[in-house]
Structure formats: C-alpha cells, structure tokens
Protein backbone atom coordinates (compact mmCIF):
# COMPACT_ATOMS: atom_id res chain seq x y z
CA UNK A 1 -25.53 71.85 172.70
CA UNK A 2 -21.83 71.51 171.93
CA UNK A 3 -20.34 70.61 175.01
CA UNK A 4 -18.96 67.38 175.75
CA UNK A 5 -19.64 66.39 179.31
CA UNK A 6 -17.22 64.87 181.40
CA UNK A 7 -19.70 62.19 182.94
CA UNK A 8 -20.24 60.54 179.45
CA UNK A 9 -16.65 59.73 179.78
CA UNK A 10 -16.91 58.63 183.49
CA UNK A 11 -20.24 58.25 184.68
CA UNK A 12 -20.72 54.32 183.01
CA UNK A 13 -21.20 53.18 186.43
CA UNK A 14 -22.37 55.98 188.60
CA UNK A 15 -25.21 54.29 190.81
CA UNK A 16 -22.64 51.93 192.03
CA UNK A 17 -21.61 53.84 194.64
CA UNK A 18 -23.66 57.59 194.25
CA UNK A 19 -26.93 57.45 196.00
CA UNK A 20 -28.74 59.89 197.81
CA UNK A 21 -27.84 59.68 201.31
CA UNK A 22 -30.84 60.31 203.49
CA UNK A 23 -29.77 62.58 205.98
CA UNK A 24 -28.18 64.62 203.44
CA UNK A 25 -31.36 64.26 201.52
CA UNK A 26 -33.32 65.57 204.51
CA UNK A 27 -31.62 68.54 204.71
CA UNK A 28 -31.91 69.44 200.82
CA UNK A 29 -35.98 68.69 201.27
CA UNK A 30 -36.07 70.97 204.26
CA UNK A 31 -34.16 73.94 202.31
CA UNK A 32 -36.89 72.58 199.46
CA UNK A 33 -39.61 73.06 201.63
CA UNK A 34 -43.57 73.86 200.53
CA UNK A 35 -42.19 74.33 196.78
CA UNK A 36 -44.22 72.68 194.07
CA UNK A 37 -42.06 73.92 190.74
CA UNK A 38 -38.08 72.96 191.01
CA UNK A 39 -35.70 72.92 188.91
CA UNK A 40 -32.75 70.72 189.10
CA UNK A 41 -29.73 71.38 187.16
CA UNK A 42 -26.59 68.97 186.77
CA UNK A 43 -29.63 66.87 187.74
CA UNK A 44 -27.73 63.38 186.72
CA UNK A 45 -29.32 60.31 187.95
CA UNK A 46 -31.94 62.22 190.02
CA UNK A 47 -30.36 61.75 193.28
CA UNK A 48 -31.81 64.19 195.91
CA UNK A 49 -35.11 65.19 193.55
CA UNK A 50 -37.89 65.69 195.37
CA UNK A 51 -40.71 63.36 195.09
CA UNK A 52 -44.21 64.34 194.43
CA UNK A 53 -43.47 67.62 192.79
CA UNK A 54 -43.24 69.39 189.39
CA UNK A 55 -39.32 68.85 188.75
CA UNK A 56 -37.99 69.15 185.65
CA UNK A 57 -34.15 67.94 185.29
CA UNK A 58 -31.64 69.43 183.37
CA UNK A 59 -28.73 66.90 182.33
CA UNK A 60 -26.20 67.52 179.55
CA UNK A 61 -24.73 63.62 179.88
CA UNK A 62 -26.43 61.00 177.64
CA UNK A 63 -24.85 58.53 180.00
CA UNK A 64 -25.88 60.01 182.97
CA UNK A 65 -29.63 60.24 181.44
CA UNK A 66 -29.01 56.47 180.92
CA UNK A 67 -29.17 55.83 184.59
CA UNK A 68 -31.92 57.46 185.64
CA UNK A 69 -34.86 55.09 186.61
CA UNK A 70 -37.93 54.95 185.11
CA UNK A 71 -39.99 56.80 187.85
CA UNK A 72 -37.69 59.92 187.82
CA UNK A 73 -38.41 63.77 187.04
CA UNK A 74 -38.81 64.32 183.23
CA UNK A 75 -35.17 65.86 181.81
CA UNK A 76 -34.14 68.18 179.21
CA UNK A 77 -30.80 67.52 177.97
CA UNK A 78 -29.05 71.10 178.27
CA UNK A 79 -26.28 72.86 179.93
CA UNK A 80 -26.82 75.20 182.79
CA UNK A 81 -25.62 78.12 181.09
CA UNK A 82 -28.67 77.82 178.72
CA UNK A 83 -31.53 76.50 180.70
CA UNK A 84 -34.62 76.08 178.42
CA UNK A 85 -36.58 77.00 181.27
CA UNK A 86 -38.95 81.05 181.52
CA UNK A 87 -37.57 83.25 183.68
CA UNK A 88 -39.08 82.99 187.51
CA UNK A 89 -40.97 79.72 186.00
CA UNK A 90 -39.77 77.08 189.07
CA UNK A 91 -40.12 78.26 192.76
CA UNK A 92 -36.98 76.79 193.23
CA UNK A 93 -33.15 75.93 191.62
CA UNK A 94 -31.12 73.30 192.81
CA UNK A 95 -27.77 72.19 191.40
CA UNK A 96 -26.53 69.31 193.67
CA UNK A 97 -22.04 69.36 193.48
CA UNK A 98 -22.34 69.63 190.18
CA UNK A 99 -20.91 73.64 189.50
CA UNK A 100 -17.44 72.64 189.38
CA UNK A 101 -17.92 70.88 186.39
CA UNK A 102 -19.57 73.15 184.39
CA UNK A 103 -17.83 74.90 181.37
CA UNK A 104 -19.64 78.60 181.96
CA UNK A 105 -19.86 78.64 185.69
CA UNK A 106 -20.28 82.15 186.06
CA UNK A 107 -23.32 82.26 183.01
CA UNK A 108 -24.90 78.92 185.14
CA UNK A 109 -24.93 80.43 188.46
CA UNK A 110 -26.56 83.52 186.33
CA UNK A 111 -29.52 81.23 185.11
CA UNK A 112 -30.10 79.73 188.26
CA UNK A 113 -30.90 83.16 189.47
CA UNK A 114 -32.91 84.02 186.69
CA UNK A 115 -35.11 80.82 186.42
CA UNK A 116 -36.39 80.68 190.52
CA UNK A 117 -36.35 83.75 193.36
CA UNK A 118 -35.07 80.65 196.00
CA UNK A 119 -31.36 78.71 194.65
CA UNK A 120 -30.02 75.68 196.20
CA UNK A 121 -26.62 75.00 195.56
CA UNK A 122 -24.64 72.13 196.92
CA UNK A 123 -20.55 73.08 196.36
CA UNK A 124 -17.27 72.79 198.03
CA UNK A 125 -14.88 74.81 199.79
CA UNK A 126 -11.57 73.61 198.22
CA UNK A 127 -9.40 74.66 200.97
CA UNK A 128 -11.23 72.43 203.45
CA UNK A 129 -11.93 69.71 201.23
CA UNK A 130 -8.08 69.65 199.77
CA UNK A 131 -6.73 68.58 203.78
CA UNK A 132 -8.73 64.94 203.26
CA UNK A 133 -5.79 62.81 204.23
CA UNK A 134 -6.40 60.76 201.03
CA UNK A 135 -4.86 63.63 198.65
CA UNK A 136 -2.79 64.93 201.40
CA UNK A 137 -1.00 61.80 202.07
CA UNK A 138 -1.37 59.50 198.66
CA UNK A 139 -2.89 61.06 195.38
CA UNK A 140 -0.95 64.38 195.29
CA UNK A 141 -2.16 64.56 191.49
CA UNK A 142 -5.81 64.69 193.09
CA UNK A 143 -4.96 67.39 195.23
CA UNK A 144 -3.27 69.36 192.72
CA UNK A 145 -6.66 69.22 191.06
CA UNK A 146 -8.92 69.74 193.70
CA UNK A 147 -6.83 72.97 194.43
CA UNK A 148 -7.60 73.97 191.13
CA UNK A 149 -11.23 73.54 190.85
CA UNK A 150 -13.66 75.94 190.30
CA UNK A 151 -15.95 78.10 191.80
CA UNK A 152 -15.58 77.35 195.45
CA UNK A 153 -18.25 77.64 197.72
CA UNK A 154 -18.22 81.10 199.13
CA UNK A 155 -17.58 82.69 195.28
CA UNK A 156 -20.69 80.01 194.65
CA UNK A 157 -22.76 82.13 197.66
CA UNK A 158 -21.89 85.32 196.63
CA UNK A 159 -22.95 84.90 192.92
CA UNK A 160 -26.27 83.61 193.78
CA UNK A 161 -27.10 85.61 196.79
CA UNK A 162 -26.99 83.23 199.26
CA UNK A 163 -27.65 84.32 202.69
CA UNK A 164 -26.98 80.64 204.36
CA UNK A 165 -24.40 78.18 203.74
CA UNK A 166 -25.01 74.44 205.84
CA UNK A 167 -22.33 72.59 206.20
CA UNK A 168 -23.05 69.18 205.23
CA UNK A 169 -20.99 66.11 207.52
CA UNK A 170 -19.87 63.25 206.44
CA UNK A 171 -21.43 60.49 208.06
CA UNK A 172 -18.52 57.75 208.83
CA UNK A 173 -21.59 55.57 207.14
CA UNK A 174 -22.53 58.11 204.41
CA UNK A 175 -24.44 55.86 201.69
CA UNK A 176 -23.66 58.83 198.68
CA UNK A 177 -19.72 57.28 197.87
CA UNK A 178 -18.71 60.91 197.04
CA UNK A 179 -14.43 61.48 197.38
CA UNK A 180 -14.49 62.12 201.37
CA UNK A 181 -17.28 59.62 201.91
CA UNK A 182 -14.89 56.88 203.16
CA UNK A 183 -12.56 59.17 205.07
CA UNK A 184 -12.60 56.01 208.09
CA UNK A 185 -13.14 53.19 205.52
CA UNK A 186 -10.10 53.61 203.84
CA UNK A 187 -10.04 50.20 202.59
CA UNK A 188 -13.08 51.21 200.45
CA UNK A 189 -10.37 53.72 197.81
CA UNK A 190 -8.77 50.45 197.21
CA UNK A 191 -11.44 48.95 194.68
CA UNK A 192 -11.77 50.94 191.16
CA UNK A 193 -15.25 51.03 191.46
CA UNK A 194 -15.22 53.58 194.26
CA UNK A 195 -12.57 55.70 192.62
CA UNK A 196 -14.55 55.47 189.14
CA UNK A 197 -17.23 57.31 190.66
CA UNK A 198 -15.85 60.61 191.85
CA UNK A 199 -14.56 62.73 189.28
CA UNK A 200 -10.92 63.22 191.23
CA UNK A 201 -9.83 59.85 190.95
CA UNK A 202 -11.63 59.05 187.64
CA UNK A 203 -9.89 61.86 185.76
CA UNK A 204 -6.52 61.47 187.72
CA UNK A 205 -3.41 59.50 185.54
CA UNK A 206 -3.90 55.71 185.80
CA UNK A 207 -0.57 55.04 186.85
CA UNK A 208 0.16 58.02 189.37
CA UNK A 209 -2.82 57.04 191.11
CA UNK A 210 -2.12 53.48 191.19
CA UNK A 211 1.03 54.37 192.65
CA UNK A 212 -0.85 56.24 195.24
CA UNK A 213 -3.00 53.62 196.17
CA UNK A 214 -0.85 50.82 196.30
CA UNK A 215 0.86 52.99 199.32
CA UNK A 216 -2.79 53.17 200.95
CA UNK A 217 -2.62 49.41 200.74
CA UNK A 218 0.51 48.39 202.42
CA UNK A 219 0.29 51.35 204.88
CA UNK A 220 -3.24 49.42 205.67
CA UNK A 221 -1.56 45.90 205.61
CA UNK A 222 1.44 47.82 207.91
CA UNK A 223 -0.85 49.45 210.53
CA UNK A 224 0.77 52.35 209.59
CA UNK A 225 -2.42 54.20 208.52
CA UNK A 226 -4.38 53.32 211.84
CA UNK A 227 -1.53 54.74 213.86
CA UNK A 228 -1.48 57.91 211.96
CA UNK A 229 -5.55 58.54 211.97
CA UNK A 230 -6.55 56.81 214.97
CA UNK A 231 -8.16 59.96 215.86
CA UNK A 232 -10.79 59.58 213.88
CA UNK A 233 -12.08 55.84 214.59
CA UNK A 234 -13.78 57.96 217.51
CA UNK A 235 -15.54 60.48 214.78
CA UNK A 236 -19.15 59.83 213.65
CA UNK A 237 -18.77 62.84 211.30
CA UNK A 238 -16.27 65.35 209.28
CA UNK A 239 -16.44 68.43 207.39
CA UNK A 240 -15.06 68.05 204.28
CA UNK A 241 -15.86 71.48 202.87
CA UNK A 242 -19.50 70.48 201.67
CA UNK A 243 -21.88 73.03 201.80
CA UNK A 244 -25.40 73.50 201.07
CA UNK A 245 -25.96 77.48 200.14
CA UNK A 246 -29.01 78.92 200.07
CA UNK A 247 -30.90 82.31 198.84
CA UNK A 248 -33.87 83.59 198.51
C-alpha cells in the first residue's frame, strides 16, 4: 500500500467530536438489515459498524486504526481500490462519507460492487452541502474545496447501482460533529477541536480560516449572525446534502 492517507495527517484527535450518532446509526442498521457478513470500507474508528456480526474493516490510516477501541470489528489495513476481500464474500458493503477521500474513487466504488450484491454508501451532494452558511458566509477557501470534491452523491448512485438514496438530517443536536453538524450552534466552529475533525477546515490554510472565523466571532458577539439566521432557531433538522445510497 503506497498511499498516504490524509487522516494520518488529521485524524490525531478524531473521537473528540466524530461519534456515531444514533439516529443516523439507526437508519444505516435498517439499510443493514438481517446481514451477517459486512464489509466496511474507510471503516476508521468503527463508527456506525454493526454489532454482533461478521465485519471486517478496511482502514488505510495507522492513526485512524489507533483509535479504534478494543471491542471493534477486526481491520485490514488497505485501500478501497484493492480490497483483500473474495468476490461476493460479505452480504453487504458499506463505506460511511469516506469516498471523497479516496485516491481511485472510480476503482473503489468498483470493489464495493464486486465484494457484496447489497452497497451502502454514505456521500454528499456538493451542491447542497456547499450553501451551509458557514462556507457561504466565512471560509470561502472551504467552499472552494467542497465545490471541488469528488464523486458527489448521485455519480456515487449511479456507479454502484443504487436504486435509493435517504437523505440523512441534521439533527440541531447531532452527536457525529461532522462540518454541517453545528449549523445552529455556531459558537461550536469557534474551538479548533471541532474544526480539526472535519477534513474542510483541517486541510483549509491556517490563516485564511482564522480570518474566517474570527468574523463568525464578532458577528456572534454583534448579534449580527442571529439576525441573519434566525430562521433556523425554529429548525430541528437540515439537509445538508447527506445521503445514504443504497443497491442491491
């Protein structure tokens, strides 16, 4: 394996603020259902494994496999364009928003396909996800990235066959800190912690972003930000362009 993955150089902290959040969770285990062999690639710290079933995790990042507890699924360090895993061995393959970060997307997607007749994929559609009034409005370098990222969810569908896409809301108390998970906390994007943990902010330019945030701040100290988005004080969820696609 030659990659280099891009958790090792920001996942130190990851289980911070990334756990599985259990409605989210619910809906993965329904999509799961009766199956007793999964696969879960981009598995990191195990979030959103199933319990009490044959899983085997597939995790390129050393720190990632760091952070896994002791009770987890039994990983394989590997990249999901080369899954060491028989063809049709696992009932099902689930790769939880992890696609975008892989190097081969296209020969990933393939594998998932080849390894179990039923894929899960958990992606992102870009377009939706890219109006969050955090890039909009304060980390235009973010934006600029998330605009850029790759595959989005319906290209994600189509390569794996999927015949249903969920959307997936975010909860205004969603416990997985993922980039729109705070969308009425916005105090939260202020600490370092929560920004170290989604790939965005951890990857954007120290000092752009700092820029960025440091109008969040005194736009929160103003009032200005709870006149502009008082909207969504009344919201208990939002799309954000998450989307749970399934076939077979």
């Amino acid at each position: 394996m030659t990659s280099s993955p891009v958790y090792d150089r920001i996942g130190r902290q990851y289980t911070a603020n990334r756990r599985a959040d259990p409605r989210w969770e619910a809906l993965v285990a329904e999509q799961i259902g009766e199956a007793r062999r999964i696969v879960n690639v981009g598995a990191g710290t195990g979030s959103y494994e199933p319990a009490e079933r044959a899983v085997v995790a597939v995790e390129p990042s050393r720190v990632m496999l760091e952070q896994r507890p002791a009770d987890a699924a039994p990983v394989v360090r590997a990249v999901a364009a080369d899954l060491p895993v028989a063809a049709g061995w696992a009932d099902v393959v689930m790769a939880i928003l992890t696609v975008h970060h892989w190097s081969d997307w296209e020969q990933g997607l393939a594998e998932l396909c080849r390894v179990a007749p039923r894929r899960l994929v958990f992606g992102i559609d870009f377009e939706v996800h890219s109006q969050f009034w955090l890039l909009q409005e304060y980390l235009p370098e973010v934006l600029e990235h998330t605009l850029a990222c790759a595959p989005p969810a319906d290209v994600i569908a189509e390569a794996i066959g999927a015949t249903t896409s969920i959307e997936m809301p975010v909860y205004r108390d969603l416990q997985d800190g993922v980039l729109g998970a705070y969308w009425c906390r916005p105090e939260q994007y202020l600490d370092h912690r929560v920004r170290a943990n989604n790939s965005g902010t951890a990857l954007a330019h120290p000092e752009t972003t700092a820029l960025g945030i440091a109008r969040l701040e005194a736009d929160l100290a103003s009032g200005a930000w709870h006149d502009r988005h008082a909207d969504l004080m009344e919201r208990k969820s939002i799309d954000m362009g998450y989307r749970l696609l399934v076939a077979g």
